[in-house]
Protein backbone atom coordinates (compact mmCIF):
# COMPACT_ATOMS: atom_id res chain seq x y z
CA UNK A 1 13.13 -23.34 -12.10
CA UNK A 2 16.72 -24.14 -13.09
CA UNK A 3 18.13 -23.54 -17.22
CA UNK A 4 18.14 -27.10 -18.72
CA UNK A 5 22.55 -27.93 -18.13
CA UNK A 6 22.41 -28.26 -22.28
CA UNK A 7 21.26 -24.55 -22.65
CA UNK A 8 23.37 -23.27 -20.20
CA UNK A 9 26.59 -24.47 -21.90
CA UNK A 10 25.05 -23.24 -25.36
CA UNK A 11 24.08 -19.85 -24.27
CA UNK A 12 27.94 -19.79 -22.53
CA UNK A 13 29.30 -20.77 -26.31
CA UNK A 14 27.01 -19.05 -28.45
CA UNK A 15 29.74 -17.12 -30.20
CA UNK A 16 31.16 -20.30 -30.75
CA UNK A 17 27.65 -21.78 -32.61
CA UNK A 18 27.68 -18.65 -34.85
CA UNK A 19 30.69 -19.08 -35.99
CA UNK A 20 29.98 -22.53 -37.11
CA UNK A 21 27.28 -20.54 -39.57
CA UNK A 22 30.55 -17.80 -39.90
CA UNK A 23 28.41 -14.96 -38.44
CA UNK A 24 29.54 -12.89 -35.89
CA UNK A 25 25.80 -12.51 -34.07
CA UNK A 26 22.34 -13.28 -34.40
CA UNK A 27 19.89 -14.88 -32.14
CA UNK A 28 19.74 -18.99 -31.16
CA UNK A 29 16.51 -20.49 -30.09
CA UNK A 30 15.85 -24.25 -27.90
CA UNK A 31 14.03 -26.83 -28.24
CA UNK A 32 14.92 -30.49 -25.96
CA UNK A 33 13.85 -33.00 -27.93
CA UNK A 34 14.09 -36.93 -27.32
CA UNK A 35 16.72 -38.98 -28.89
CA UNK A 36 17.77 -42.59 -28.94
CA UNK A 37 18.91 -42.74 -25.23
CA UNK A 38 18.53 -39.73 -24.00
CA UNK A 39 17.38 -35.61 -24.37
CA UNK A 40 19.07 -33.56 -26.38
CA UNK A 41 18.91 -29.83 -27.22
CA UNK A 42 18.20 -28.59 -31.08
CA UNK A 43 19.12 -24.83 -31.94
CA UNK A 44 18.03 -23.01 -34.64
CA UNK A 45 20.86 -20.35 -35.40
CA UNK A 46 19.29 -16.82 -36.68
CA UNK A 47 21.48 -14.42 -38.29
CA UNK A 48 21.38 -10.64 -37.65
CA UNK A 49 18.04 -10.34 -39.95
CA UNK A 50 16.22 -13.14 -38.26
CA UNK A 51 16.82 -15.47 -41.15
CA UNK A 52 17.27 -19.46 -40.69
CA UNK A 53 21.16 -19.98 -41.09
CA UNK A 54 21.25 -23.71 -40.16
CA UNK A 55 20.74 -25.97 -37.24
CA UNK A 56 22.78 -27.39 -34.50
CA UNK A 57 21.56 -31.05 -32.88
CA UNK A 58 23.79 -30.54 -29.72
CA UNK A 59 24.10 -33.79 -27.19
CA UNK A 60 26.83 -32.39 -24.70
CA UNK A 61 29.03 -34.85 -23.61
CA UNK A 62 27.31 -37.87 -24.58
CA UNK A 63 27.25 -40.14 -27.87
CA UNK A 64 24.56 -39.92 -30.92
CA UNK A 65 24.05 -42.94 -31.72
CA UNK A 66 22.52 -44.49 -35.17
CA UNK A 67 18.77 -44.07 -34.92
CA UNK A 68 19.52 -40.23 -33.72
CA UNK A 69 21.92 -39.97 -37.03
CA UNK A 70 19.28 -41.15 -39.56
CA UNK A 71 16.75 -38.85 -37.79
CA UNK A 72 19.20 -35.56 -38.57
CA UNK A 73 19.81 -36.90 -42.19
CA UNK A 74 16.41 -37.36 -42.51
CA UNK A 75 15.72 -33.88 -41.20
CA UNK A 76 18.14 -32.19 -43.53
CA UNK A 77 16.25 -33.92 -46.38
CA UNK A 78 13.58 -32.03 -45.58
CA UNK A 79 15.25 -28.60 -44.57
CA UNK A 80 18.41 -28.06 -47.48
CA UNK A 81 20.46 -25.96 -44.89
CA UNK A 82 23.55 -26.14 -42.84
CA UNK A 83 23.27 -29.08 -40.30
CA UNK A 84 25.86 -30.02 -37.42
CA UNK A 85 26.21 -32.32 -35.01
CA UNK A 86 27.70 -31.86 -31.63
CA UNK A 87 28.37 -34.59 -29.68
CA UNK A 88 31.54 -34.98 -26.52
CA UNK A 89 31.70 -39.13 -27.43
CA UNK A 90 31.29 -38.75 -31.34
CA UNK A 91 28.80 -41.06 -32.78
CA UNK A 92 29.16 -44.94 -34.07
CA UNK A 93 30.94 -45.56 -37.01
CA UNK A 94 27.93 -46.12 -39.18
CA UNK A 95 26.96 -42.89 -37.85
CA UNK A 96 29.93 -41.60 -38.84
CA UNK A 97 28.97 -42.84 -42.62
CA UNK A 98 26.01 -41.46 -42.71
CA UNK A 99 26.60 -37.71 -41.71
CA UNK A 100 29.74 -38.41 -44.37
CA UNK A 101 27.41 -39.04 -47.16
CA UNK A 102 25.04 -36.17 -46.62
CA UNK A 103 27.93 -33.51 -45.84
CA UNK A 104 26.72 -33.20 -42.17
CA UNK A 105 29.70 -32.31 -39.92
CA UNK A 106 30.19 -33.17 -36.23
CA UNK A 107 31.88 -31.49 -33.75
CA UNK A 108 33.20 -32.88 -30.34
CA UNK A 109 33.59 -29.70 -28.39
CA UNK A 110 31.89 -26.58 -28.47
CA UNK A 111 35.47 -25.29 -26.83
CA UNK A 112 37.38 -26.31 -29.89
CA UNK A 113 35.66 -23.77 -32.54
CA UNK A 114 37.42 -21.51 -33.55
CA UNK A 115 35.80 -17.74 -33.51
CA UNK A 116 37.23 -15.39 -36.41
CA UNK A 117 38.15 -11.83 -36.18
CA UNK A 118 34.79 -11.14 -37.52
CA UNK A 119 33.91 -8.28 -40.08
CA UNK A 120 36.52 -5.29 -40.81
CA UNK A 121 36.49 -2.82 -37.76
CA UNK A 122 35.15 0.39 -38.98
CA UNK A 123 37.60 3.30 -38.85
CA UNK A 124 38.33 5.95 -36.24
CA UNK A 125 39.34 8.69 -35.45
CA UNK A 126 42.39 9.23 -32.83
CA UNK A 127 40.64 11.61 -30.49
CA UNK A 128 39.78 11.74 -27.08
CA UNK A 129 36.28 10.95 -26.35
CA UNK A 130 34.39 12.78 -22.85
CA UNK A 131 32.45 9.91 -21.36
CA UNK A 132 28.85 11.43 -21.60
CA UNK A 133 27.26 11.70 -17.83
CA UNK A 134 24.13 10.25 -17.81
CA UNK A 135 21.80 9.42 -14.31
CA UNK A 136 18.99 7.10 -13.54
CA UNK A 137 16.75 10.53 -14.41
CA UNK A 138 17.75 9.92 -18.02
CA UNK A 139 16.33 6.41 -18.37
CA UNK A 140 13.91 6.66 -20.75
CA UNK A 141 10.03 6.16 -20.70
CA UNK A 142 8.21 5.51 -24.04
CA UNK A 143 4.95 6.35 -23.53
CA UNK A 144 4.01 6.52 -27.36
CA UNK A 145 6.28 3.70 -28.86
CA UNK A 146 5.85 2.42 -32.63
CA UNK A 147 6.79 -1.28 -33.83
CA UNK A 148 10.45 0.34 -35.14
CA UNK A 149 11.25 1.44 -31.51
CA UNK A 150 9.98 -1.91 -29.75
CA UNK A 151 12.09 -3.55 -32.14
CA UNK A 152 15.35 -1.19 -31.51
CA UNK A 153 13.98 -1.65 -27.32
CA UNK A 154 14.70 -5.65 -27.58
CA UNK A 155 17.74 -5.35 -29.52
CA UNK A 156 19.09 -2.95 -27.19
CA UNK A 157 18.24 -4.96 -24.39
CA UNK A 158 20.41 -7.65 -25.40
CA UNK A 159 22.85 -5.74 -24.34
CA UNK A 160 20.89 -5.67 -20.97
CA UNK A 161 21.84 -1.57 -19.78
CA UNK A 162 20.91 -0.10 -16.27
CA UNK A 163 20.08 2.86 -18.33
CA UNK A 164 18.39 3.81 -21.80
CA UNK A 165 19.04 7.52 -23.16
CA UNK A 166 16.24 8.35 -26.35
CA UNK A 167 18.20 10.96 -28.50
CA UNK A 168 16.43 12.32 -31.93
CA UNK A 169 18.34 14.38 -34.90
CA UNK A 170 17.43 15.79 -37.60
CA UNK A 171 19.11 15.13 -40.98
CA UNK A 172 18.51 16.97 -43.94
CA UNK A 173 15.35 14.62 -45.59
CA UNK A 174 14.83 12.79 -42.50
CA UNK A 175 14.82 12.17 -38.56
CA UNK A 176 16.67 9.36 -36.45
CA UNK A 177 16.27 8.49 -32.83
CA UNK A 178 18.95 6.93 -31.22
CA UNK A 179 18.95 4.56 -28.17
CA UNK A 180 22.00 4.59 -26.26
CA UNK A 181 22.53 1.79 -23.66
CA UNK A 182 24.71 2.93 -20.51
CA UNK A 183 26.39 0.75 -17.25
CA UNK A 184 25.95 1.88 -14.18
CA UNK A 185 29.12 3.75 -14.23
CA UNK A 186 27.79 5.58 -17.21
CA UNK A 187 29.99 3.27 -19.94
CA UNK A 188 28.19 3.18 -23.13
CA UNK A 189 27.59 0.03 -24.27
CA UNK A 190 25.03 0.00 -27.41
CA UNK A 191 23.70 2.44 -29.97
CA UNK A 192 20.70 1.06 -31.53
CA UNK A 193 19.27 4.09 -34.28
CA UNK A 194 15.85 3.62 -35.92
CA UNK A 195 15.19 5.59 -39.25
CA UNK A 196 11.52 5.44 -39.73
CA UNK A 197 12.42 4.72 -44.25
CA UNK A 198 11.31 1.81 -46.29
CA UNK A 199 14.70 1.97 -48.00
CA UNK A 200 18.36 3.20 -46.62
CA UNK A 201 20.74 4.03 -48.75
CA UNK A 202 25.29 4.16 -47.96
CA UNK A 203 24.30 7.89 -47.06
CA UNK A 204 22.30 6.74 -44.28
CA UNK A 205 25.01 4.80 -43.19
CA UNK A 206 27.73 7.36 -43.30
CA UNK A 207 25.80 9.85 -41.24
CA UNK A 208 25.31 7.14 -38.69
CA UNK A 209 29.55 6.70 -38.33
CA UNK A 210 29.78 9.96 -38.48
CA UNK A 211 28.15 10.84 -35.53
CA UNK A 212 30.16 8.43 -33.55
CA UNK A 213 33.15 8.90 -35.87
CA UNK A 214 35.06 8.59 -32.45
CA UNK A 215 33.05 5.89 -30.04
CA UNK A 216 34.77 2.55 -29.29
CA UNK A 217 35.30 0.28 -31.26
CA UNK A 218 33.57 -2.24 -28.64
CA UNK A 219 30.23 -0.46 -29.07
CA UNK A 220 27.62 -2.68 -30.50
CA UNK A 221 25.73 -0.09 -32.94
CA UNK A 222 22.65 -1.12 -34.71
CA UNK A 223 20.53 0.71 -37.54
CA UNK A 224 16.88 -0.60 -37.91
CA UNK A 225 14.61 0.74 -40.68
CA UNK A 226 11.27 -0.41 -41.56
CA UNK A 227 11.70 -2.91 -45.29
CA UNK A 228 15.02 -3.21 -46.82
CA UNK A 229 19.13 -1.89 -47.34
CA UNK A 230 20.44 -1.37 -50.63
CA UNK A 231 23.28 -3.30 -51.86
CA UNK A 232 25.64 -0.31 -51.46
CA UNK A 233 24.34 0.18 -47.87
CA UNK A 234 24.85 -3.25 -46.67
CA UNK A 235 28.69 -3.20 -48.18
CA UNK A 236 29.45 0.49 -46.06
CA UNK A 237 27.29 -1.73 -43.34
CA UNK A 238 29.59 -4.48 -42.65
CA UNK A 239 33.09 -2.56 -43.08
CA UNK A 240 32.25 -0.88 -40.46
CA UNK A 241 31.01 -4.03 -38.14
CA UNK A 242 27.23 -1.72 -38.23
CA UNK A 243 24.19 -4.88 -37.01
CA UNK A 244 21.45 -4.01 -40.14
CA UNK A 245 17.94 -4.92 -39.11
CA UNK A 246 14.81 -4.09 -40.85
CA UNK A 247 11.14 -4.60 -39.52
CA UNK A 248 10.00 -6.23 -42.26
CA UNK A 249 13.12 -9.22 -42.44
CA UNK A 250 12.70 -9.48 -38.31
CA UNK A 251 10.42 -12.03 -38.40
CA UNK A 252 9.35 -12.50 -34.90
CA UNK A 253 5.96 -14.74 -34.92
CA UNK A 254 7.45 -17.82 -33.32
CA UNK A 255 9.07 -15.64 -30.68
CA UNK A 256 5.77 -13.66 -30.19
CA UNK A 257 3.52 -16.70 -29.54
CA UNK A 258 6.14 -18.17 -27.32
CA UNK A 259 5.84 -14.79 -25.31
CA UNK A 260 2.26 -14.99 -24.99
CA UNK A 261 2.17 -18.64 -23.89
CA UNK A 262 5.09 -17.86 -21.67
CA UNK A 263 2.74 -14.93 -19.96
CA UNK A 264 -0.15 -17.07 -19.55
CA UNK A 265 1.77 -19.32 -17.71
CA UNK A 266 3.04 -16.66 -15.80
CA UNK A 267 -0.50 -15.39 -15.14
CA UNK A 268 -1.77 -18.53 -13.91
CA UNK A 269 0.76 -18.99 -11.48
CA UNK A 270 0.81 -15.60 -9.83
CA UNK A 271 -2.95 -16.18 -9.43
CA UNK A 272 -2.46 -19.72 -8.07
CA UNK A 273 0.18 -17.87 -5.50
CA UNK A 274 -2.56 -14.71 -4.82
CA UNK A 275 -5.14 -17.14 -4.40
CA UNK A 276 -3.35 -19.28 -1.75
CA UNK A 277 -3.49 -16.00 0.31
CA UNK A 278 -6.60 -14.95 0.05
CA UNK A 279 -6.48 -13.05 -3.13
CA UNK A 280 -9.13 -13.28 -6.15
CA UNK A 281 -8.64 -11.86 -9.58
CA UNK A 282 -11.22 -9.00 -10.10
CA UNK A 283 -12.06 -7.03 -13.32
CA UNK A 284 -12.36 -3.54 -12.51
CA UNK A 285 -14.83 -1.06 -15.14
CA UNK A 286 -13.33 2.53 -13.70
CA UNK A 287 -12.13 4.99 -16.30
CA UNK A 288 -8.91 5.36 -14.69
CA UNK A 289 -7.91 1.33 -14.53
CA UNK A 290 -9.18 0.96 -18.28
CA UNK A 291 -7.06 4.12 -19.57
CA UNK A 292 -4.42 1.45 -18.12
CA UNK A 293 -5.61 -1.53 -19.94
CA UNK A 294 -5.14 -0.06 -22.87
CA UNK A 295 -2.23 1.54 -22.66
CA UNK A 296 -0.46 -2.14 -21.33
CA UNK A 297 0.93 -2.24 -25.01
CA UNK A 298 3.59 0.47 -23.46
CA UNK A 299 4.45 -1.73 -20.30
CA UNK A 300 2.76 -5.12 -20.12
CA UNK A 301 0.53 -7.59 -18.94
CA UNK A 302 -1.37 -6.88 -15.61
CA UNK A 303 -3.73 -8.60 -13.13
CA UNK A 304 -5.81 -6.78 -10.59
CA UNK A 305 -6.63 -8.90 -7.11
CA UNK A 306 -8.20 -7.99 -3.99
CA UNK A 307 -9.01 -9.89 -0.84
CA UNK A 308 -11.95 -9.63 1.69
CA UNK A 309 -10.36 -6.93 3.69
CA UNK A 310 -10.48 -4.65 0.75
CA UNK A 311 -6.65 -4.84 0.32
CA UNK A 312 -5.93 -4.77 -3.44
CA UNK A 313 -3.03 -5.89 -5.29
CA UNK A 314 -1.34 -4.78 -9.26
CA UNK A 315 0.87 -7.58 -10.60
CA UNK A 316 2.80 -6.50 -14.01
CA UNK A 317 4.79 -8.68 -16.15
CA UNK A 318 6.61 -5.92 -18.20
CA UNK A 319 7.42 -6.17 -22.09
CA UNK A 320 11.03 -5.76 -21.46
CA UNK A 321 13.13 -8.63 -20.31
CA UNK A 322 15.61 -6.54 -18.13
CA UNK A 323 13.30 -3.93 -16.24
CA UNK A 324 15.00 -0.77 -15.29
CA UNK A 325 14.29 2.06 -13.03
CA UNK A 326 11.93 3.90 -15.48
CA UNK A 327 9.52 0.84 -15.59
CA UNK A 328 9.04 0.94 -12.25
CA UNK A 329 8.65 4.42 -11.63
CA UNK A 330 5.58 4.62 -14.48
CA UNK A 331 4.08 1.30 -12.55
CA UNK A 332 4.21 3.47 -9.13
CA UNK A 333 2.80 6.02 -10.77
CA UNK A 334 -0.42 3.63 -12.06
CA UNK A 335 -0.32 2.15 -8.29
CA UNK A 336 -1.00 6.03 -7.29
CA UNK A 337 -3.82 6.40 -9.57
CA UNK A 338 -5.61 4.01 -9.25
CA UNK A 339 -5.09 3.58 -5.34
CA UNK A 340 -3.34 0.04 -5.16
CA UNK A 341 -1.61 -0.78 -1.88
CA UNK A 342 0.74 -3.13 -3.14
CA UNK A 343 2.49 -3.73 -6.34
CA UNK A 344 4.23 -7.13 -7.90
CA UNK A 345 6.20 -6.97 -10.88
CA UNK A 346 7.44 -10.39 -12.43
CA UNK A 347 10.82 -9.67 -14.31
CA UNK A 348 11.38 -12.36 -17.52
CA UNK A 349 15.29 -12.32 -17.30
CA UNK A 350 16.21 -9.65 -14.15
CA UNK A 351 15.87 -6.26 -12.66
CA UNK A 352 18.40 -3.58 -12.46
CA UNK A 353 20.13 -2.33 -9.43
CA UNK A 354 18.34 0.73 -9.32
CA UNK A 355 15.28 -0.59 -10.36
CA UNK A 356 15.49 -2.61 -7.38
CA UNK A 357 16.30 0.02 -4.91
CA UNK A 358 13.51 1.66 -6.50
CA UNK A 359 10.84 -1.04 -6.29
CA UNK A 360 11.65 -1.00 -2.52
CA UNK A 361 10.63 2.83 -2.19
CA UNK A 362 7.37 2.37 -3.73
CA UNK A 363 6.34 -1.16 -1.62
CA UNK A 364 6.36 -3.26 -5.33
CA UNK A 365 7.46 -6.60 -5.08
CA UNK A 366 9.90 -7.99 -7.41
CA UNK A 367 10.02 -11.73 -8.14
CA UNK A 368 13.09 -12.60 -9.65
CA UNK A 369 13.93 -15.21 -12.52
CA UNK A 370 14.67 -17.74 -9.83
CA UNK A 371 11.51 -17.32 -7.93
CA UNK A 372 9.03 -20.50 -8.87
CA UNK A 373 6.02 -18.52 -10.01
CA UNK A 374 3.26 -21.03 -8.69
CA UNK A 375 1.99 -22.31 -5.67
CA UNK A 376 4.75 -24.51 -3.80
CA UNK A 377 2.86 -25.89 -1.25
CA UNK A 378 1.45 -27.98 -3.85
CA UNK A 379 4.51 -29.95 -3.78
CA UNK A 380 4.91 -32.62 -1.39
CA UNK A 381 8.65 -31.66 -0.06
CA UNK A 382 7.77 -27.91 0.20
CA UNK A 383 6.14 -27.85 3.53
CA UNK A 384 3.56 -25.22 4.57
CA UNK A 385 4.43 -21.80 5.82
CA UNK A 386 1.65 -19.53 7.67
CA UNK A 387 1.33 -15.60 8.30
CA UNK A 388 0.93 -15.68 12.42
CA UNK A 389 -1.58 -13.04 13.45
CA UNK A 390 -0.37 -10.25 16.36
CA UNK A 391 -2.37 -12.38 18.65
CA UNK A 392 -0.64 -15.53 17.69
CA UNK A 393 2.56 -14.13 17.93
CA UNK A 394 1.71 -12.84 21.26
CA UNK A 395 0.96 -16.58 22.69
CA UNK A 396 3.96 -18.15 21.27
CA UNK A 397 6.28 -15.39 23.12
CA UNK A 398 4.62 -15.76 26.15
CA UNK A 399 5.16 -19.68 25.53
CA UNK A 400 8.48 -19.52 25.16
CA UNK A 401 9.14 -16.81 27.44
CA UNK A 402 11.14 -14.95 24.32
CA UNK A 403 11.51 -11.70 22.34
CA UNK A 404 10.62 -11.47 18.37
CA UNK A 405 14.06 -11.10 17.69
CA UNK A 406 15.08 -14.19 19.37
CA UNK A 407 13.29 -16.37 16.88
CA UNK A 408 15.36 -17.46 14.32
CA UNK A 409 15.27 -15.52 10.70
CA UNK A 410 14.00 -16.12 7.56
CA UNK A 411 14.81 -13.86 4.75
CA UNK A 412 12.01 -11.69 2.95
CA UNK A 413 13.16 -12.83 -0.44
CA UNK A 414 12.35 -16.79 0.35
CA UNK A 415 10.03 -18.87 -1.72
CA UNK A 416 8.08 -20.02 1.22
CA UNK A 417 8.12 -16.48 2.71
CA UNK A 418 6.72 -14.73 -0.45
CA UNK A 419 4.52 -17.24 -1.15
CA UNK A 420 2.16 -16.01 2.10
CA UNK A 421 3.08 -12.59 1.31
CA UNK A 422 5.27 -11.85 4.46
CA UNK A 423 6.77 -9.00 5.06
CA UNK A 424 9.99 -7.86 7.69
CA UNK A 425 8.41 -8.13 10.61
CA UNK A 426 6.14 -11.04 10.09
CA UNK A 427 6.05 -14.24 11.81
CA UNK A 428 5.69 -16.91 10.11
CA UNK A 429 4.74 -20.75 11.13
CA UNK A 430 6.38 -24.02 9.24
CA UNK A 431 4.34 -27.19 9.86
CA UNK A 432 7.12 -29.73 8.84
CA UNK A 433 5.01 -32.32 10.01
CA UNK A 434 1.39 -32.72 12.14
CA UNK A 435 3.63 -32.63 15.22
CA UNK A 436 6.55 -29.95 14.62
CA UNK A 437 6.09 -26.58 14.17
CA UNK A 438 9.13 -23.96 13.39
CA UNK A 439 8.81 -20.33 14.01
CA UNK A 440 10.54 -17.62 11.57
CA UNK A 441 11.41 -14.26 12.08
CA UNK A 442 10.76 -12.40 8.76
CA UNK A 443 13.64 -9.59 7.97
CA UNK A 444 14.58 -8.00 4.95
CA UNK A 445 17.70 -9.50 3.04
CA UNK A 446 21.09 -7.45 3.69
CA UNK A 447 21.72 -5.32 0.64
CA UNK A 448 25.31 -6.52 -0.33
CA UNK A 449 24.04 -10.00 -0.62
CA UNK A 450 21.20 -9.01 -2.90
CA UNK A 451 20.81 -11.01 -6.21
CA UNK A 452 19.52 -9.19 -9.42
């Protein structure tokens, strides 16, 4: 399922929307709504402590016309924040009264804000820095997490690293643990440091730019404690450009429920697609699958299927939004246990490239943020696709007096293709229509034209 065109352009101009609110960062969240002659998008700008810094009614190109300007004046009756309006053709000149009279501004362009140089850059020192080596061994598994790390785990994952490093150190009245985000090519990208306090204080802060007294100045760095900064803290804070989160400010309810409705529909639709081949949702009662349950809180949401033949399958929709190597390892791991065949893991946002060489080691499935998680065939222009049996396959050779490989392909990464669970080597039959049949070879998808 495509990104609605509005959200696309938002989420490409976000630093643009924050600075219309004059913070550097934060988080924006979507909703389309319907206006006078057509959709547009309202965004609720968060700052860096989750807190309600105004609201953007954004109609792209088109025009805003009078009935949609009396709704936003109405709106900011209601709500005594920041409100603008973003609209390519303006508004009409009553319009233009109206959003005059109750100090709304509009906006024409996204493009045409200007971004600031942000907060003062925090100081460094001139030395040279040894790029710490890290591997795909490093990336990090928390088996016993608490709600301070899964908040520093999303905030990190902003940033979305191929690998997470978990470093702890010992101060004199207290303990930190530092999660360091890393490319591929071993660049660090984000420091995100938990101190499990109800209060830090400027010394907390110093001993945080201290220990990366000489990093780059184009590391995000983050420090998340559990209730509150003091006023001195937050002033050392934001000279030196430092994100300050606390638990209790991070109010995440609204995102929370739309996660949960957001894996129910996911849920439903990978058992609409496991049921179209044969596959029923079982509960299992076995020590070993339980011990699993219960720990989920660590890795996700799972569903257990199995088929007539015996032949089981684990789907997983993992907590994080970009799933990395040491997510799928622990999943392979549960597969082992508890004696699964075959593994599917649903990734919210994407996988990394390791992660995805690794999912192909351990026979797990990944379906991609692209995939349509539901059954296609429902649809009317999706036409249906069939797993040929050995003896099928047989006939139709014979028939055509041809070799499996001189059927034409169909990569193992199509909708149609994982839909019936194919795999390379599978035939598979398209019934366009009553009276035409197609025949696809089923081969696995070169790796330099792989999509993450």
């Amino acid at each position: 399922m495509s990104t609605n065109p509005l959200i696309q352009i938002a989420e490409e101009h976000s630093d643009k929307i924050y600075a219309l609110f004059e913070i550097s960062t934060g988080r924006l969240n979507f909703e389309l709504k319907n206006g006078e002659k057509a959709d547009f998008l309202e965004i609720k700008v968060l700052n860096e402590e989750a807190k309600l810094a105004g609201i953007v009614w954004f109609f792209g190109h088109r025009r805003a016309y009078i009935q949609d300007i009396r709704n936003l004046v109405e709106r900011k009756k209601k709500q005594q924040i920041k409100f603008f309006l973003v609209a390519g053709e303006g508004t009409t000149s009553a319009g233009k009264k109206e959003l005059k009279s109750h100090d709304i501004s509009i906006v024409k362009s996204l493009s045409d804000v200007k971004v600031s140089g942000g907060k003062k850059k925090r100081k460094r020192k001139l030395a040279t820095v040894k790029k710490e080596e890290v591997s795909i061994e490093d990336d990090a598994i928390f088996k016993d997490s608490t709600p301070l790390v899964e908040l520093a785990k999303t905030i990190l994952q902003k940033n979305e690293p191929e690998i997470i490093k978990a470093e702890k150190t010992s101060y004199a009245n207290y303990e930190t643990l530092d999660l360091k985000g890393f490319t591929s090519s071993n660049d660090l990208i984000a420091i995100v440091r938990t101190i499990e306090m109800s209060s830090i204080g400027v010394g907390q802060i110093r001993d945080y730019a201290n220990a990366y007294a000489n990093s780059d100045d184009t590391i995000n760095m983050t420090l998340i404690c559990n209730d509150k900064f003091t006023p001195s803290a937050k002033k050392e804070g934001q000279a030196l450009n430092f994100h300050l989160i606390s638990l209790k400010s991070y109010t995440m309810a609204a995102n929370i429920e739309q996660d949960n409705e957001l894996i129910d529909r996911l849920l439903w639709g990978i058992g609409d697609m496991l049921s179209h081949v044969g596959y029923e949702k079982k509960e299992r009662k076995d020590k070993e699958f339980i011990r699993i349950e219960t720990g989920s809180d660590n890795l996700g949401t799972y569903l257990y299927s199995e088929n007539k033949e015996g032949e089981n399958i684990l789907a997983l929709i993992p907590l994080e939004e970009v799933v990395r190597v040491a997510t799928i390892r622990e999943f392979a791991d549960q597969m082992r246990t508890l004696n699964v065949q075959e593994g599917w893991i649903i990734a919210i946002k994407r996988f990394t490239y390791t992660a995805d060489r690794e999912a192909e080691n351990e026979n797990i499935r990944l379906l991609k943020k692209n995939h349509p998680i539901f059954n296609i065939f429902e649809h009317d222009l999706v036409p249906e696709h069939q797993l040929m049996t050995k003896k099928e396959i047989k006939d139709i050779l014979n028939e055509f007096n041809a070799k499996i490989t001189q059927l034409p392909r169909i990569y193992e990464d199509d909708h149609g293709v994982v839909a019936i669970n194919a795999k390379p080597g599978d035939v598979v039959r398209i019934l366009r229509t009553p009276d035409s049949k197609a025949y696809r070879y089923v081969i696995p998808r070169p790796k330099s034209a792989t999509s993450i």
